[in-house]
N, C-alpha and C. Protein backbone atom coordinates (compact mmCIF):
# COMPACT_ATOMS: atom_id res chain seq x y z
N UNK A 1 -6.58 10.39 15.11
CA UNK A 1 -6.33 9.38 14.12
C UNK A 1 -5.52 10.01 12.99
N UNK A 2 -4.63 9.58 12.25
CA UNK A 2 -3.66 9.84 10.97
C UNK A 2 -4.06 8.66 10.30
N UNK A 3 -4.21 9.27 9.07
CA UNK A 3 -4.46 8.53 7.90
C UNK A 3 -3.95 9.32 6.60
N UNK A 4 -3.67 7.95 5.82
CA UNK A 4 -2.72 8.68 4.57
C UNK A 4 -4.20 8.30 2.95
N UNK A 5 -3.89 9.08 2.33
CA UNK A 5 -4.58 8.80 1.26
C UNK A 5 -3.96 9.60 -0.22
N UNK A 6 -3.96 9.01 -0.98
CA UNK A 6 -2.99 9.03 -2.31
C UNK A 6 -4.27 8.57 -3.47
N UNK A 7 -4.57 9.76 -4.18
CA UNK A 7 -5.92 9.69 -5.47
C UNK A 7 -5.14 8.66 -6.59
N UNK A 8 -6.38 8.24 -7.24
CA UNK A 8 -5.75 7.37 -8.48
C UNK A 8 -5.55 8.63 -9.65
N UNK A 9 -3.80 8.06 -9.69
CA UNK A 9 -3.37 8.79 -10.56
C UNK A 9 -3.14 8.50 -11.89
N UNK A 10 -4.02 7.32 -12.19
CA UNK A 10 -4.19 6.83 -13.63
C UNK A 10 -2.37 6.04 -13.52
N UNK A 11 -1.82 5.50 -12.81
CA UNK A 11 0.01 5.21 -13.03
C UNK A 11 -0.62 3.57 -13.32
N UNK A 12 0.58 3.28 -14.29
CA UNK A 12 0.77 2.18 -14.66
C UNK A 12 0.96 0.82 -14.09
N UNK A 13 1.42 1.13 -13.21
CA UNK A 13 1.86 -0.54 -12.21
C UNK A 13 0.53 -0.75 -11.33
N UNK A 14 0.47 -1.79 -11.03
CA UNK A 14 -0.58 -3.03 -10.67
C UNK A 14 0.23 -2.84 -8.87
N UNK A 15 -0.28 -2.00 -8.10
CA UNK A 15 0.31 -1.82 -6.54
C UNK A 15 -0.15 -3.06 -5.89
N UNK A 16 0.54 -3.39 -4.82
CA UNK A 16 -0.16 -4.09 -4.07
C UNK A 16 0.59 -3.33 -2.16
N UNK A 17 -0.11 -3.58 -1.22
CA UNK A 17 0.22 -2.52 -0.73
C UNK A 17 -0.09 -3.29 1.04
N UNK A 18 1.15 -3.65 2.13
CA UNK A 18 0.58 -4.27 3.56
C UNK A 18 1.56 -3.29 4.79
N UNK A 19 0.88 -3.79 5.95
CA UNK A 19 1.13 -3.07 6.77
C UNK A 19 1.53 -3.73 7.83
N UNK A 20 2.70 -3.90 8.52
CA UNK A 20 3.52 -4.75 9.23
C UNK A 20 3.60 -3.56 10.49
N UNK A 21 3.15 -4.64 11.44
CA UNK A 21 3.63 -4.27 13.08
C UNK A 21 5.37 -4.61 13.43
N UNK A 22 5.28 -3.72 14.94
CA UNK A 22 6.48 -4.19 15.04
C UNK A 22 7.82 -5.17 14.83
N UNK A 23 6.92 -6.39 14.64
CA UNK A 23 7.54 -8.05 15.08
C UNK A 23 7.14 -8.16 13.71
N UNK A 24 7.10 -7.34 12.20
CA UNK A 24 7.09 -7.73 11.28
C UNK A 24 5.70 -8.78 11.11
N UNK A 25 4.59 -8.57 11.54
CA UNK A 25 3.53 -9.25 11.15
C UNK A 25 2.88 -8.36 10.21
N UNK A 26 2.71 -9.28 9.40
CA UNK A 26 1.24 -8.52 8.50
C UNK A 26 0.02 -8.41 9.32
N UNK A 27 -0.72 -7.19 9.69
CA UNK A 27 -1.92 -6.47 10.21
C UNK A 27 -2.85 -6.23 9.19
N UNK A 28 -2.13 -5.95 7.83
CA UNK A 28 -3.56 -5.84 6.77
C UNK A 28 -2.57 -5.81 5.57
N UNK A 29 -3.72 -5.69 4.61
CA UNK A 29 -2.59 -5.80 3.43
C UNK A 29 -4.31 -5.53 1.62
N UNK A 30 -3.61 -5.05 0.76
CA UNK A 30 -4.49 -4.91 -0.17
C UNK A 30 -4.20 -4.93 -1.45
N UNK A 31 -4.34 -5.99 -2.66
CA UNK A 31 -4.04 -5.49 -3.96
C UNK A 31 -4.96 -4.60 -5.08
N UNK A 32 -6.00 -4.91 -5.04
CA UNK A 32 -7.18 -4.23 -5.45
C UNK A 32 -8.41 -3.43 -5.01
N UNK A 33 -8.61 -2.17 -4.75
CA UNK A 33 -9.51 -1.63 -4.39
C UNK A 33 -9.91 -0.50 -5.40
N UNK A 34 -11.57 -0.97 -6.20
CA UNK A 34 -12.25 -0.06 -6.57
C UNK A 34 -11.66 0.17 -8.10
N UNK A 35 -10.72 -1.05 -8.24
CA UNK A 35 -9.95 -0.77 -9.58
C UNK A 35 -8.85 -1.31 -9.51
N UNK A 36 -6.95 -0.29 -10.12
CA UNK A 36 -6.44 -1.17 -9.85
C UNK A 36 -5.37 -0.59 -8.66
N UNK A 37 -6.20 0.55 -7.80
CA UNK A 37 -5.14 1.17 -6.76
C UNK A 37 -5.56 0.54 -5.60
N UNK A 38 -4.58 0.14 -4.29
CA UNK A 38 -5.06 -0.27 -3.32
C UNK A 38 -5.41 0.37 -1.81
N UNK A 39 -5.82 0.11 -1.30
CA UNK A 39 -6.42 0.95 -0.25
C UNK A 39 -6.27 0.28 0.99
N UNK A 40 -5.74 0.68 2.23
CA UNK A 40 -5.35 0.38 3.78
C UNK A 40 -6.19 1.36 4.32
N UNK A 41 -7.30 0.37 5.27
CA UNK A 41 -8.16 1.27 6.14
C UNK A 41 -8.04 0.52 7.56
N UNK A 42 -6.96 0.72 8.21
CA UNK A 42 -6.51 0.01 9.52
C UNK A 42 -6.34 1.40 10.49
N UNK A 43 -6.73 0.84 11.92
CA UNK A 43 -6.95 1.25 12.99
C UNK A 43 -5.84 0.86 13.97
N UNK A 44 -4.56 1.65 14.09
CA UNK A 44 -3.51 0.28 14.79
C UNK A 44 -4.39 0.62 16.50
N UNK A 45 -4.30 -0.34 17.19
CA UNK A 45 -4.05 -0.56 18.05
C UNK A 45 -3.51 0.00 19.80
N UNK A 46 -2.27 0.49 19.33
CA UNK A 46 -1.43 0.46 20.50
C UNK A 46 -0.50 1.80 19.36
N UNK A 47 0.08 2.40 20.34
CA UNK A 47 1.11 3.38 19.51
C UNK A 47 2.55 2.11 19.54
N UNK A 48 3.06 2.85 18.51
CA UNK A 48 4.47 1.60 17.90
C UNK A 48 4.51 1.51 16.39
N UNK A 49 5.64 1.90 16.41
CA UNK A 49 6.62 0.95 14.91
C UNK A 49 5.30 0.37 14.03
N UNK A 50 5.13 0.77 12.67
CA UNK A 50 4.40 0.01 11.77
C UNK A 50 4.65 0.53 10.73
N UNK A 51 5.67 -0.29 9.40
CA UNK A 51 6.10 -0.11 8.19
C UNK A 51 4.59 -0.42 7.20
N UNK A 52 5.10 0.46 6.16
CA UNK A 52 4.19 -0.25 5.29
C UNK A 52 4.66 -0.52 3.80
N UNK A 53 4.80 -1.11 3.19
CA UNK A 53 5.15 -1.68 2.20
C UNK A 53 4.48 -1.91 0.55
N UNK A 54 5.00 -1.00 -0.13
CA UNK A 54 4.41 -0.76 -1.46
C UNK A 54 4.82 -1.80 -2.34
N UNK A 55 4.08 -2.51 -2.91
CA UNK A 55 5.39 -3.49 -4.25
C UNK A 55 4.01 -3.36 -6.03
N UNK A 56 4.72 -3.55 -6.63
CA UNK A 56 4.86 -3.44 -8.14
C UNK A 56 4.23 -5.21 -8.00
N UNK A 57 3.47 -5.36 -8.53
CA UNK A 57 3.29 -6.71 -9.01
C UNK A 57 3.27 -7.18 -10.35
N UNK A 58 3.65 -5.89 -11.17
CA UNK A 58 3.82 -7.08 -13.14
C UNK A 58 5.34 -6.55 -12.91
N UNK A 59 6.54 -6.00 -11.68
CA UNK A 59 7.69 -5.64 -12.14
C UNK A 59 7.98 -5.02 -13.36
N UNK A 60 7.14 -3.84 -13.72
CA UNK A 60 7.13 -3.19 -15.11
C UNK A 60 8.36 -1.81 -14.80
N UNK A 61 8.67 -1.57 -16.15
CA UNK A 61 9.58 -0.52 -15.87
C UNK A 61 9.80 0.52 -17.02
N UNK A 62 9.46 1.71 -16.66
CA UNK A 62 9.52 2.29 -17.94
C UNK A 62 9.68 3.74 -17.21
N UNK A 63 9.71 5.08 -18.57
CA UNK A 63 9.63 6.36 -18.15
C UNK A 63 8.17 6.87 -17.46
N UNK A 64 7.51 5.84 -18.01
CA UNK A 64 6.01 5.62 -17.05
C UNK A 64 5.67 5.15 -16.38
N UNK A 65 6.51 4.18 -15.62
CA UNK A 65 6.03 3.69 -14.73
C UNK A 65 6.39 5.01 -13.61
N UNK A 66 5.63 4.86 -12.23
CA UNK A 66 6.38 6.16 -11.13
C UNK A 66 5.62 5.77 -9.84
N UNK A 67 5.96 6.19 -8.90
CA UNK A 67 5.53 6.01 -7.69
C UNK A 67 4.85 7.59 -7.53
């Protein structure tokens, strides 16, 4: 199994955070976990292609904001 995990780093933007199979379906997806970082605990399936997709939800922008 591979799994990714990223600590709360106290960052400014409001994540929201999904995980698309091949054919572009959403498989899971998360804006809030445990606060305001989000968390993907998925098991794919089948080996294959699966993007995952970070977005900003207040579109804030500053020397503080950061990935």
């Amino acid at each position: 199994m591979r799994t990714a995990f990223s600590p709360n780093i106290k960052e400014r933007r409001d994540f929201s955070c999904a995980l698309f199979d091949a054919r572009g379906r959403v498989v899971d997806s998360n804006n809030d976990f445990d606060g305001a970082d989000p968390l993907l605990a998925y098991t794919v399936p089948a080996d294959g292609r699966y993007t995952v997709r970070v977005s900003d939800l207040t579109f804030g922008a500053s020397a503080e904001h950061f990935y």
